[in-house]
N, C-alpha and C. Protein backbone atom coordinates (compact mmCIF):
# COMPACT_ATOMS: atom_id res chain seq x y z
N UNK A 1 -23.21 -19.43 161.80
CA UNK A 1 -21.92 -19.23 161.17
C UNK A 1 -20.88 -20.08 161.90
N UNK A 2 -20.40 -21.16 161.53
CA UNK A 2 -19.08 -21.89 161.63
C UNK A 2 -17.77 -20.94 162.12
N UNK A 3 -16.94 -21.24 163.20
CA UNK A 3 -16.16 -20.43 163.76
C UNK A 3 -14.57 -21.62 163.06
N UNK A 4 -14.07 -20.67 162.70
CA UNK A 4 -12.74 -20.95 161.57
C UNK A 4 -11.54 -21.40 162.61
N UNK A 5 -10.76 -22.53 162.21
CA UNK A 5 -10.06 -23.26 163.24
C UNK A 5 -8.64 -21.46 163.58
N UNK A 6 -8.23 -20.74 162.34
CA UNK A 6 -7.69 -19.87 161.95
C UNK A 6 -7.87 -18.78 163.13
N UNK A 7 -9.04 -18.03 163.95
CA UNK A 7 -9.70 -17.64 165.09
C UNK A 7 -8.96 -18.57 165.97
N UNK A 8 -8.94 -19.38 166.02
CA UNK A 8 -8.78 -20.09 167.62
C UNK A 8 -7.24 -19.90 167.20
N UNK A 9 -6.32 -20.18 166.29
CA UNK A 9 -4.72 -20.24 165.76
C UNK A 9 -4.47 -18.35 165.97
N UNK A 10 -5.32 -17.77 166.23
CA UNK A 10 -4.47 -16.49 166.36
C UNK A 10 -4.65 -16.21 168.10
N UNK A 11 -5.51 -16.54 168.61
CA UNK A 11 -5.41 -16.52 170.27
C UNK A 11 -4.15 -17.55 170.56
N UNK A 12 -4.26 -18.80 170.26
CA UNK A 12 -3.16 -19.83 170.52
C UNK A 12 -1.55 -18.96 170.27
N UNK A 13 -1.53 -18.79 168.89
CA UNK A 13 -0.03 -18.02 168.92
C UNK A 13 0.09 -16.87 169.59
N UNK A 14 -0.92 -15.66 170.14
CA UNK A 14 -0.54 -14.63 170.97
C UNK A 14 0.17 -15.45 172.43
N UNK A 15 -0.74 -16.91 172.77
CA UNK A 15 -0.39 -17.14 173.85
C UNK A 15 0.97 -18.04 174.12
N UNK A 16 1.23 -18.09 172.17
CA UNK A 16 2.67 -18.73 172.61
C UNK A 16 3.98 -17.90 172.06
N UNK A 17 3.62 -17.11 171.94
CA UNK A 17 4.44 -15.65 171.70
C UNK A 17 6.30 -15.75 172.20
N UNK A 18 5.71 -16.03 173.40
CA UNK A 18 7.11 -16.20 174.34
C UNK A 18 7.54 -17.75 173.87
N UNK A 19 7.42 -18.67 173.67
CA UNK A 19 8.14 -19.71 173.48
C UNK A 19 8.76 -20.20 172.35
N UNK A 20 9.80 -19.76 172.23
CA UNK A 20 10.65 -19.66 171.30
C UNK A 20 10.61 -20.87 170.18
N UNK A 21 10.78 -21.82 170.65
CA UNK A 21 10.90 -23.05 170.32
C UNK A 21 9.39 -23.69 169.05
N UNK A 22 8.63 -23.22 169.84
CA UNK A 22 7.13 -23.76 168.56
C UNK A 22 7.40 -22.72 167.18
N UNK A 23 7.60 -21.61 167.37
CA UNK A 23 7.95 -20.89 165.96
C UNK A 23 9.51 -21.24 165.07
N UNK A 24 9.92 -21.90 165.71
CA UNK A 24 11.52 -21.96 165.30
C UNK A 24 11.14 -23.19 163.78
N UNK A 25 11.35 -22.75 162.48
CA UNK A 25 11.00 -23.34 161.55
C UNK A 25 11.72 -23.58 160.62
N UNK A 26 13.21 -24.45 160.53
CA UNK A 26 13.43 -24.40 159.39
C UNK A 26 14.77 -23.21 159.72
N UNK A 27 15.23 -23.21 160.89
CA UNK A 27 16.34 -22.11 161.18
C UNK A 27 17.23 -22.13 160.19
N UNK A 28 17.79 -21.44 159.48
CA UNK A 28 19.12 -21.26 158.75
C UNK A 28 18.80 -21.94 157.39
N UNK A 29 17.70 -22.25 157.08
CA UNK A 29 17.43 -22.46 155.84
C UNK A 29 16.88 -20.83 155.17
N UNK A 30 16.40 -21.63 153.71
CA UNK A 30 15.95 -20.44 152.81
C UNK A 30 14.53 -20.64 152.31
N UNK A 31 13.33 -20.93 153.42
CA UNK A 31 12.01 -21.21 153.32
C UNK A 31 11.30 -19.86 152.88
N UNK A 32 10.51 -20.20 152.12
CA UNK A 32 9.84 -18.92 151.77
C UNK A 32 8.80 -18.27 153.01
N UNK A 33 8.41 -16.99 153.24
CA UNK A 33 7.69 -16.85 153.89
C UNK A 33 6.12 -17.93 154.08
N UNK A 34 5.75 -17.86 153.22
CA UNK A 34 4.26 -18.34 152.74
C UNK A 34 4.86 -20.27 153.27
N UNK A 35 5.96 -20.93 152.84
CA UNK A 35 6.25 -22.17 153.37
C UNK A 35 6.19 -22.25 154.91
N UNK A 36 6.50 -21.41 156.03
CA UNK A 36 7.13 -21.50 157.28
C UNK A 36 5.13 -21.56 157.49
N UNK A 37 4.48 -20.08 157.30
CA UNK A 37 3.03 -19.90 157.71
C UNK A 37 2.42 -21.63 157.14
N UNK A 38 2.54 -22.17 156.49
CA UNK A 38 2.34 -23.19 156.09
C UNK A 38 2.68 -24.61 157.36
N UNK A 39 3.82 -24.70 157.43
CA UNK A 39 4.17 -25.42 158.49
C UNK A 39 3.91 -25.10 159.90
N UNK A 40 3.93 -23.81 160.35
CA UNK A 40 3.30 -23.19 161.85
C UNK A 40 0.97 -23.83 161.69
N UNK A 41 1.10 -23.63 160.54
CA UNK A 41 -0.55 -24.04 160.37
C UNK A 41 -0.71 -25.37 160.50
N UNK A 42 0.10 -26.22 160.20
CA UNK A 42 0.55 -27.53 160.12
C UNK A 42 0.59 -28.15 161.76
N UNK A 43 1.22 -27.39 162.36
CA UNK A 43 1.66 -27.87 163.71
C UNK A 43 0.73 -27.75 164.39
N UNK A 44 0.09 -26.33 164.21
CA UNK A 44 -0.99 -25.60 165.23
C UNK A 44 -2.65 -26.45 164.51
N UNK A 45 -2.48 -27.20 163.54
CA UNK A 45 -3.44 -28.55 163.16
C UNK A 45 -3.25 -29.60 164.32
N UNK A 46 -2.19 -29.31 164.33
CA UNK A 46 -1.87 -31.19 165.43
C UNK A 46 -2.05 -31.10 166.35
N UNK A 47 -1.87 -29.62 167.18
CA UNK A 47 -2.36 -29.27 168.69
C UNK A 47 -3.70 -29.22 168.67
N UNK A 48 -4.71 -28.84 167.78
CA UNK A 48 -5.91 -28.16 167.98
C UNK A 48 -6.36 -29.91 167.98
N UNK A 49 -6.16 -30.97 167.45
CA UNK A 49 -6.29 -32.19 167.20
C UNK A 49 -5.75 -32.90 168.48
N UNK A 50 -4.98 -32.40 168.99
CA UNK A 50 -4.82 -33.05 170.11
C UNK A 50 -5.48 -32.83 171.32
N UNK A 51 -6.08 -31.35 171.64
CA UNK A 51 -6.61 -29.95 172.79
C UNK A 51 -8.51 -30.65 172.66
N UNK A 52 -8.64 -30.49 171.14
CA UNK A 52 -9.86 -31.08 171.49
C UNK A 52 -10.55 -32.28 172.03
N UNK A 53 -10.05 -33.25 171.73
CA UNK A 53 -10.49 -34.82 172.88
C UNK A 53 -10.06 -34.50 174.26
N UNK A 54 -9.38 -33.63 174.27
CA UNK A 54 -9.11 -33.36 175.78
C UNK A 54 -10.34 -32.33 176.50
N UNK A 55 -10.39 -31.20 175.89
CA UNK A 55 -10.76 -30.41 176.34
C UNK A 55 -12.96 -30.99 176.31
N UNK A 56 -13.07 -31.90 175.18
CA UNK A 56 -14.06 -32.38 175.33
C UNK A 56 -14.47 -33.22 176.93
N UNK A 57 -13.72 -33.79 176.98
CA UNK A 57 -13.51 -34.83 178.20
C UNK A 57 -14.07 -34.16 179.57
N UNK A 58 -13.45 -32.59 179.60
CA UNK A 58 -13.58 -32.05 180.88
C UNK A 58 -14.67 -31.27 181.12
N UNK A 59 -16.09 -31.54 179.83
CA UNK A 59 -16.53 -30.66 179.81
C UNK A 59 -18.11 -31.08 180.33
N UNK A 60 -19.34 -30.09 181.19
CA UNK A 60 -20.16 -31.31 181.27
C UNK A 60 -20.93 -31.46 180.75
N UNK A 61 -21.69 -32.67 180.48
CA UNK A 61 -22.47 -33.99 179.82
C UNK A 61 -23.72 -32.86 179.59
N UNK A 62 -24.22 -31.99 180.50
CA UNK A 62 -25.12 -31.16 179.92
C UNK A 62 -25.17 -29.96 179.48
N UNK A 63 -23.78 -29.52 179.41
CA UNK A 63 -23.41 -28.36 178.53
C UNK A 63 -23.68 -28.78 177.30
N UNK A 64 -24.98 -27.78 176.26
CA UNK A 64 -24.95 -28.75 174.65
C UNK A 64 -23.68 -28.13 174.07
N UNK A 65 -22.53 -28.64 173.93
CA UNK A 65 -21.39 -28.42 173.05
C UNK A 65 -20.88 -29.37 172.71
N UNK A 66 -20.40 -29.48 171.88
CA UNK A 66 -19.52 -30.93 170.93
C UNK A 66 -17.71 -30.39 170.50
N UNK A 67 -16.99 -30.11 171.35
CA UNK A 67 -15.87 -29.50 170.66
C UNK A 67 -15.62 -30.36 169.67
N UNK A 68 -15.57 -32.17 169.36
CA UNK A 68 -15.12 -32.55 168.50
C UNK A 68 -16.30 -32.63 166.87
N UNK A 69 -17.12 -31.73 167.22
CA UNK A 69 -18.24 -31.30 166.07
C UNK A 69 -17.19 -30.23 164.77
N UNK A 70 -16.43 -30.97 164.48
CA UNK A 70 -15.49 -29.88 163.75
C UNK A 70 -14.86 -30.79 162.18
N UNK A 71 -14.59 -29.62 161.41
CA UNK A 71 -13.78 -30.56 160.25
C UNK A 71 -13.03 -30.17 159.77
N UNK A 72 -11.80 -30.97 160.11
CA UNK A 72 -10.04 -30.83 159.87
C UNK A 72 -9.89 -30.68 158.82
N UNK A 73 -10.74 -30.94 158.03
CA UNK A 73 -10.41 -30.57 156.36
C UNK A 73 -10.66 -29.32 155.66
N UNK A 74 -11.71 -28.66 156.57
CA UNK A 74 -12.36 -27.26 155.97
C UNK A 74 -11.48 -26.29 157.02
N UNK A 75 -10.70 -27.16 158.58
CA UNK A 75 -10.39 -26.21 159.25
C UNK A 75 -11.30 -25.41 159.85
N UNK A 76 -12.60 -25.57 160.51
CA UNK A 76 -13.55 -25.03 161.06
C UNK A 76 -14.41 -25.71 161.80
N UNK A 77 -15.09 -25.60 162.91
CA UNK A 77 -16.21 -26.16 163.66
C UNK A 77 -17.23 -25.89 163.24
N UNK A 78 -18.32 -26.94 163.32
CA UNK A 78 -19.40 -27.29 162.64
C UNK A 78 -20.50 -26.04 163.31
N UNK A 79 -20.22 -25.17 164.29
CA UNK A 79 -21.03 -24.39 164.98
C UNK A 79 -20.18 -23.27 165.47
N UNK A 80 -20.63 -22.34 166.23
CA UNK A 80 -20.68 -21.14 166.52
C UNK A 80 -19.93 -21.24 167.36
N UNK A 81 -18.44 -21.01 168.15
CA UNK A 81 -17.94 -20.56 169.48
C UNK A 81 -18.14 -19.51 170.37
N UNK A 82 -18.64 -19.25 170.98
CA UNK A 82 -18.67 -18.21 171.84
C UNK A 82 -16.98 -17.85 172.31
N UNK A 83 -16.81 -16.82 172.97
CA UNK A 83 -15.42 -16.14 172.76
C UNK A 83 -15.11 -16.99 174.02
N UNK A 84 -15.57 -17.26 175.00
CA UNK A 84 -15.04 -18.20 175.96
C UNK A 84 -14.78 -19.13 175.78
N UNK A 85 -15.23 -20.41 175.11
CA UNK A 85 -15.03 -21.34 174.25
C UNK A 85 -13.57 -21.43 173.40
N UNK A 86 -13.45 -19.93 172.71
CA UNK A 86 -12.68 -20.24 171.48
C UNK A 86 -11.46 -20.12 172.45
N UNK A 87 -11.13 -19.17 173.90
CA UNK A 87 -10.13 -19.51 174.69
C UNK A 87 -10.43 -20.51 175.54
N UNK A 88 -10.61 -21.26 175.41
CA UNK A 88 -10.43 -22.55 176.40
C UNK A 88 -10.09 -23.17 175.16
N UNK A 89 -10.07 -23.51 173.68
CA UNK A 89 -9.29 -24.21 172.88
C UNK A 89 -7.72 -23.34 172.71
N UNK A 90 -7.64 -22.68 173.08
CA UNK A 90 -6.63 -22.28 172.75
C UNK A 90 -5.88 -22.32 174.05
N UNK A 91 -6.25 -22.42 175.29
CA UNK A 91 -5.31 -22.67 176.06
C UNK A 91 -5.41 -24.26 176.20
N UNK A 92 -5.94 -25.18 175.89
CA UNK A 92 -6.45 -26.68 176.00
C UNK A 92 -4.88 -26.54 175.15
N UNK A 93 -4.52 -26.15 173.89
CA UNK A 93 -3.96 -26.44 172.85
C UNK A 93 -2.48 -26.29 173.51
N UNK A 94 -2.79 -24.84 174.24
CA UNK A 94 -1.06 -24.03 174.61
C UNK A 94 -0.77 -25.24 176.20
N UNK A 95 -1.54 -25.69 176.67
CA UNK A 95 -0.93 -26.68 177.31
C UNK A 95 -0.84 -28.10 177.31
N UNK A 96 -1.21 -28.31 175.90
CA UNK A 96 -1.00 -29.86 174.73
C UNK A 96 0.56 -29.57 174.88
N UNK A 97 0.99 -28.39 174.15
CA UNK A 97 2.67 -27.65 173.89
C UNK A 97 3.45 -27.96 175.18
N UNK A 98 3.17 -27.50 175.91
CA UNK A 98 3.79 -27.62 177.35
C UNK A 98 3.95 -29.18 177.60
N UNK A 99 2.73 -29.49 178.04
CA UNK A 99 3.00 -31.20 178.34
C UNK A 99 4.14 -32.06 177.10
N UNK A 100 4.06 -31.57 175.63
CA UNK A 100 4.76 -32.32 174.85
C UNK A 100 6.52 -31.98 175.29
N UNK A 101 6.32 -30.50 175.58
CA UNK A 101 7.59 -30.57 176.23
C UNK A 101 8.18 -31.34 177.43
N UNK A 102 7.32 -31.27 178.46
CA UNK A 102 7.66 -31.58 179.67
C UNK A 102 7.94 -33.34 179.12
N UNK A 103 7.59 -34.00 178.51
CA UNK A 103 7.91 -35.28 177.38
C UNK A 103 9.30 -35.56 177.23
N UNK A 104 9.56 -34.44 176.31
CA UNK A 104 10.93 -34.76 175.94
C UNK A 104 11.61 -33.94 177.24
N UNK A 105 11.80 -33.31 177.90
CA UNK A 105 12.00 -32.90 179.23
C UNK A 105 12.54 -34.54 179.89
N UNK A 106 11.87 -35.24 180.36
CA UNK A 106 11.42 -36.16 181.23
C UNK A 106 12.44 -37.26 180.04
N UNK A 107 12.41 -37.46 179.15
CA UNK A 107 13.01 -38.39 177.84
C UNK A 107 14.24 -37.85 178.58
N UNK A 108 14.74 -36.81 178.54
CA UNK A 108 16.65 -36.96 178.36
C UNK A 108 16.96 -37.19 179.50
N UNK A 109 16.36 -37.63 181.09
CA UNK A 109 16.84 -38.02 181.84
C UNK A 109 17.19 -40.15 181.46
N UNK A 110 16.49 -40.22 180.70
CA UNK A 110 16.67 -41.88 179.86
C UNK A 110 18.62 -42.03 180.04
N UNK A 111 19.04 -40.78 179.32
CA UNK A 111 20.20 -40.82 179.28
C UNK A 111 21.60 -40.13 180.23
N UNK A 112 20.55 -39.80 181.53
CA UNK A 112 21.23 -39.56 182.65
C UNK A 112 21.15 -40.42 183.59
N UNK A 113 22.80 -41.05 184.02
CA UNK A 113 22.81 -42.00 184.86
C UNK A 113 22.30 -41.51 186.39
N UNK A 114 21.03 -42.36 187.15
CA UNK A 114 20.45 -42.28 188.22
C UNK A 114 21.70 -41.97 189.39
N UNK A 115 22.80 -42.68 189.29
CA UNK A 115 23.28 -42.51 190.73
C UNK A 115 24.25 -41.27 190.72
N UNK A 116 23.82 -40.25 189.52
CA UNK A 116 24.73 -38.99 189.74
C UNK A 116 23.75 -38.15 191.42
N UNK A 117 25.29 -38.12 192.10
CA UNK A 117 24.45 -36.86 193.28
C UNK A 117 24.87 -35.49 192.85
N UNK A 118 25.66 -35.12 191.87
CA UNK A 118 25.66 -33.62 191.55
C UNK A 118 24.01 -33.15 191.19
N UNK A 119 24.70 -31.85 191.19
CA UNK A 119 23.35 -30.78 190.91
C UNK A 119 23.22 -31.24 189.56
N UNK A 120 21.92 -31.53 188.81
CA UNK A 120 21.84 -31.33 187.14
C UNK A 120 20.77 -30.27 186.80
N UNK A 121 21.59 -29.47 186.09
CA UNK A 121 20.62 -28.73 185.95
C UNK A 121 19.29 -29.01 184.90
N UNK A 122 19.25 -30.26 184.45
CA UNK A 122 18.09 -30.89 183.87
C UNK A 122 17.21 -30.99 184.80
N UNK A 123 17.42 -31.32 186.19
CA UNK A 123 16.46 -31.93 186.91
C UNK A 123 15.74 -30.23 187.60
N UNK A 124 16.59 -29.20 187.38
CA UNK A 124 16.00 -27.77 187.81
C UNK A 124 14.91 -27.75 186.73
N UNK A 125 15.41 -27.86 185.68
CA UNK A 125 14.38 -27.62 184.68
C UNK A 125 12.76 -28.11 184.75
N UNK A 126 13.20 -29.57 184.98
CA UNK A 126 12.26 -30.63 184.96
C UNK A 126 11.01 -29.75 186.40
N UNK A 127 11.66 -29.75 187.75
CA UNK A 127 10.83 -28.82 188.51
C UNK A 127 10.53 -28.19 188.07
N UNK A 128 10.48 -27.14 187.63
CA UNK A 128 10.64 -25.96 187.66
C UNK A 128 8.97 -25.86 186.09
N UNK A 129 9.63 -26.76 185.14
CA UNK A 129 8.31 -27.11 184.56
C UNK A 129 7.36 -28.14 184.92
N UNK A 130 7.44 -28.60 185.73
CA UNK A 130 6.53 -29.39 187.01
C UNK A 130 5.86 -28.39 187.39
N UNK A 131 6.00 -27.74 187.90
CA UNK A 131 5.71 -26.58 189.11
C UNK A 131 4.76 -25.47 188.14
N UNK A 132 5.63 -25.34 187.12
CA UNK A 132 4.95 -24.15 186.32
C UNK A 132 3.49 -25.02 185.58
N UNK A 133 3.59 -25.74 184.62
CA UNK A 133 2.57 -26.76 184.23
C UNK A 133 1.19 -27.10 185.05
N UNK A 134 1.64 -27.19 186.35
CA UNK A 134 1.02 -27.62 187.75
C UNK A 134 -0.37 -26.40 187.78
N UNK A 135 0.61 -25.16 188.15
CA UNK A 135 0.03 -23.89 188.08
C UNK A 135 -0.56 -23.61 186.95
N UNK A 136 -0.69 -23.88 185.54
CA UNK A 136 -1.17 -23.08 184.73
C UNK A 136 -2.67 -24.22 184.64
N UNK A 137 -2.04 -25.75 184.69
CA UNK A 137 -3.28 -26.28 184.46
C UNK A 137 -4.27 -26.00 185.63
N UNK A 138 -3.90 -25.76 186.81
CA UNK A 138 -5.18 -25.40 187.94
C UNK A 138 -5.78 -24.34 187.59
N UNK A 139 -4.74 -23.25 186.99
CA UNK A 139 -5.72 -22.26 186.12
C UNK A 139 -6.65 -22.17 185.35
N UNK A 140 -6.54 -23.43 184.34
CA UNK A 140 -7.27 -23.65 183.41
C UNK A 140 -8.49 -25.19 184.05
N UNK A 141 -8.21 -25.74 184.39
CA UNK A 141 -9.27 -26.33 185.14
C UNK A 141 -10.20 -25.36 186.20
N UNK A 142 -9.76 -24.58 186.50
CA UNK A 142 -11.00 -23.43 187.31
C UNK A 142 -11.48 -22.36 186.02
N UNK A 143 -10.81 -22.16 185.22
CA UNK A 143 -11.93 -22.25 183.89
C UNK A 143 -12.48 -23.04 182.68
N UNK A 144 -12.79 -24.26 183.16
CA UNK A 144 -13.01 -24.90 182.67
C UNK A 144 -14.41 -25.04 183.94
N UNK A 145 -14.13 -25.25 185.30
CA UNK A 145 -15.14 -25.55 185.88
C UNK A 145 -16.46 -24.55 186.24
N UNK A 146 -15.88 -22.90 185.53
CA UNK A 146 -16.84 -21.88 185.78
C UNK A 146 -17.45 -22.04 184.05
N UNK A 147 -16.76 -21.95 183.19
CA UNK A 147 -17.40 -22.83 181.70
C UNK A 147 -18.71 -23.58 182.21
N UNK A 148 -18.52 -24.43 183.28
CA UNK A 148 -19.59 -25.69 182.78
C UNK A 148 -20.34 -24.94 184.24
N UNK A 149 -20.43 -24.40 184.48
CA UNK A 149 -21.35 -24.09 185.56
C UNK A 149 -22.58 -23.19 184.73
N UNK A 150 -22.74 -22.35 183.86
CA UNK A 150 -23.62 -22.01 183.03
C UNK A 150 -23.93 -22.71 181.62
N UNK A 151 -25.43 -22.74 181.13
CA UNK A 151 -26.07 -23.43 179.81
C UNK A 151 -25.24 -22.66 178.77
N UNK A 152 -24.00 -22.82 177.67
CA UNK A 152 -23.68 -22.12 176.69
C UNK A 152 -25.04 -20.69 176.29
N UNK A 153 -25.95 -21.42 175.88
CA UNK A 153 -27.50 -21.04 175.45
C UNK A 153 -28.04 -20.51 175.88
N UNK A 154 -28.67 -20.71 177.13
CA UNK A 154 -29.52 -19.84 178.16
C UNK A 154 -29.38 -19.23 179.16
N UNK A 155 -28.09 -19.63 179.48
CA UNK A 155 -27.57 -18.88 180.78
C UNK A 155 -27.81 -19.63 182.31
N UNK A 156 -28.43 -20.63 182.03
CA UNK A 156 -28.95 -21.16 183.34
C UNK A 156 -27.73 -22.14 183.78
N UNK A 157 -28.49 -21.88 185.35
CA UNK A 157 -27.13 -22.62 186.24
C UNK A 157 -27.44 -24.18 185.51
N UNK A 158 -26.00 -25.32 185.22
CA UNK A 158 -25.99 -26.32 185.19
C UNK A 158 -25.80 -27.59 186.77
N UNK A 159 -26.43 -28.20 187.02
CA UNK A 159 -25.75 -29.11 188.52
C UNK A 159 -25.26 -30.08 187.86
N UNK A 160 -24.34 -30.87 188.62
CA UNK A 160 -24.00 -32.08 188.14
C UNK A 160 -23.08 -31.81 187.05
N UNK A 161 -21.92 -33.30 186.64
CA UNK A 161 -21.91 -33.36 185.46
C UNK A 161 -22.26 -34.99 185.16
């Protein structure tokens, strides 16, 4: 049974619950309900499209898994996720979000002149999601590296990648 991209989009939004900003759709307009779920599915397409070449990358060579074994058109992977799996796409995805921020973060200093010595509080920010980013991805790279230490399949220890 094919595991539905929709499964991995409801762990992803519990985990972006708090960030105001990815649900914000269309503020002060008059979108229909069913339009906004439409566009949040839309977005949370472009992360899962972005989380997977990544999250493939880190994964090892003899783990048999293919995260990019999937089709964007049916919205589903060509195979089975195990529940560990389906959260490591979903945090692969929730820190696609983060990094795109820390982006435009890093962009509006373009338009702050270098030789200010006041405090900006852009540049608190900028730490501060440095720091946090820092921490969540070491989180997720130490599960990513206990992931590849067992066969999805059999359970057996993997060496190497």
């Amino acid at each position: 049974m094919n595991t539905e991209f929709s499964e991995i989009y409801e762990l992803f939004e519990v985990k972006m619950q708090n960030h105001k900003d990815y649900f914000e759709v269309g503020c002060g307009s008059s979108l229909a309900d069913k339009e906004i779920i439409k566009i949040i599915n839309q977005k949370n397409l472009l992360m899962i499209k972005q989380a997977l070449p990544v999250l493939q990358r880190k994964i090892n060579k003899k783990q048999p898994v293919n995260f990019l074994d999937c089709d964007y058109d049916s919205g589903e992977f060509n195979f089975e996720l195990h529940d560990d799996e389906k959260e490591l796409v979903a945090e692969c995805m929730r820190i696609q979000v983060l990094e795109n921020d820390g982006v435009k973060l890093a962009e509006t200093s373009l338009y702050v002149k270098g030789d200010i010595k006041t405090y900006s509080p852009n540049e608190g920010r900028k730490t501060f999601m440095n720091d946090f980013l820092g921490n969540y991805k070491l989180a997720f790279e130490q599960k990513i590296a206990d992931y590849n230490l067992v066969n999805r399949n059999t359970g057996e220890f993997l060496y190497g990648y």
